[in-house]
Protein backbone atom coordinates (compact mmCIF):
# COMPACT_ATOMS: atom_id res chain seq x y z
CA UNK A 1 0.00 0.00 0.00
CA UNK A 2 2.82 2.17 0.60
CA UNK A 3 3.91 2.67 -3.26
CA UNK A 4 0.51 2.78 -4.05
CA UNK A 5 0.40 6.40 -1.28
CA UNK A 6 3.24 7.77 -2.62
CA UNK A 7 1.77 8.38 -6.62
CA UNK A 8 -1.42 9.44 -4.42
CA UNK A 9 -0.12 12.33 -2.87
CA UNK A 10 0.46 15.37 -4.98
CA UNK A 11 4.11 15.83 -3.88
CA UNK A 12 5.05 12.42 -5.22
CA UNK A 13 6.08 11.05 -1.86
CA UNK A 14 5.79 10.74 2.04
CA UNK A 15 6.26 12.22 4.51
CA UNK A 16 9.87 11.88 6.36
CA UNK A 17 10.31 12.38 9.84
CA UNK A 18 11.80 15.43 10.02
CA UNK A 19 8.93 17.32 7.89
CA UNK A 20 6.61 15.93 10.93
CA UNK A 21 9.63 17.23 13.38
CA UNK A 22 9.95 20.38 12.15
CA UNK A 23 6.43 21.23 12.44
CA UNK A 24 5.84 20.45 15.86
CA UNK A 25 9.08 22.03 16.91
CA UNK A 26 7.17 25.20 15.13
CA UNK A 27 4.57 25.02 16.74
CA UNK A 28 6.28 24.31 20.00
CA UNK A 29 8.24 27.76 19.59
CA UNK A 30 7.66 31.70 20.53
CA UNK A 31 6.94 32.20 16.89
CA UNK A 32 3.69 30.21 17.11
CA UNK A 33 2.46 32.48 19.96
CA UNK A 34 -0.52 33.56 18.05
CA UNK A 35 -1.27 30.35 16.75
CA UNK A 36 -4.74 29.12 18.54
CA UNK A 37 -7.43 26.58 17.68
CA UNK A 38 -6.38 25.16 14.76
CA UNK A 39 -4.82 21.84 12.71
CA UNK A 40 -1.83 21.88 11.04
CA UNK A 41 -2.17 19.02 8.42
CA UNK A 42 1.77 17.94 7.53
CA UNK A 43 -0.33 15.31 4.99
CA UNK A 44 1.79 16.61 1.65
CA UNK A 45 -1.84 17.83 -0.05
CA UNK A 46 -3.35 14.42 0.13
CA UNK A 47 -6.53 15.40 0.24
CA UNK A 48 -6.25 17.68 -3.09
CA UNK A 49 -5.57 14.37 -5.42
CA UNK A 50 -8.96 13.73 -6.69
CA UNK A 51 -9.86 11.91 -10.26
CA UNK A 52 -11.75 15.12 -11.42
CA UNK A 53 -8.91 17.54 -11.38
CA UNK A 54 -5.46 15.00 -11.42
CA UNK A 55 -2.56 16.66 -10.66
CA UNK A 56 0.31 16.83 -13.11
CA UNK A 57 3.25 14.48 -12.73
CA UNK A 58 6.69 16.42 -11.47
CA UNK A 59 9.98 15.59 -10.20
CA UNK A 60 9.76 15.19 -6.47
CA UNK A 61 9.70 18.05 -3.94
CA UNK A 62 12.78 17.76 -1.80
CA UNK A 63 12.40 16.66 1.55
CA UNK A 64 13.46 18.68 4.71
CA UNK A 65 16.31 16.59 6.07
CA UNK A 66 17.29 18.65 8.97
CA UNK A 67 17.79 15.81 11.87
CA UNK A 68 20.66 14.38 11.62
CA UNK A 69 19.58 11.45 13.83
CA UNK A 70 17.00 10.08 11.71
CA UNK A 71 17.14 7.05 9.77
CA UNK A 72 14.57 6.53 6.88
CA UNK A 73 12.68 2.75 7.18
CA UNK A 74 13.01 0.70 4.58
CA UNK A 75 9.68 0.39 3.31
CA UNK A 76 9.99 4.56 2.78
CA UNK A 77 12.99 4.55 0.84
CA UNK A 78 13.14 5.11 -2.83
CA UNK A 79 12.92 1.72 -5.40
């Protein structure tokens, strides 16, 4: 199911750790101060890939690598 997500989402892959990281250490800051009552969805536009309006293939967003601790699973690395 995994591969299957990946050509599902408009930025042509998951999700890494350290997108997920990086948002919660946002929100977790003084610079979120203002930030009340909502959801921050770290979901890559899911949601927007619908049959009636398919999104264009493209070469693959970069992802945010900024941990140096974290090790991508196997079943998220690239064929």
């Amino acid at each position: 199911m995994i591969p299957w997500l990946k050509r599902h989402v408009p930025l042509r892959r998951l999700g890494t750790e350290s997108e997920v990281s990086a948002a919660i250490c946002f929100l977790l800051s003084p610079g979120a101060a203002f930030i009340t009552g909502v959801t921050l969805a770290i979901d890559g536009g899911a949601p927007l890939d619908t049959p009636l309006f398919p999104i264009a293939d493209h070469g693959r967003s970069a992802a945010f690598d900024g941990f140096h601790r974290s090790v991508t699973p196997d079943v998220l690395k690239e064929d």
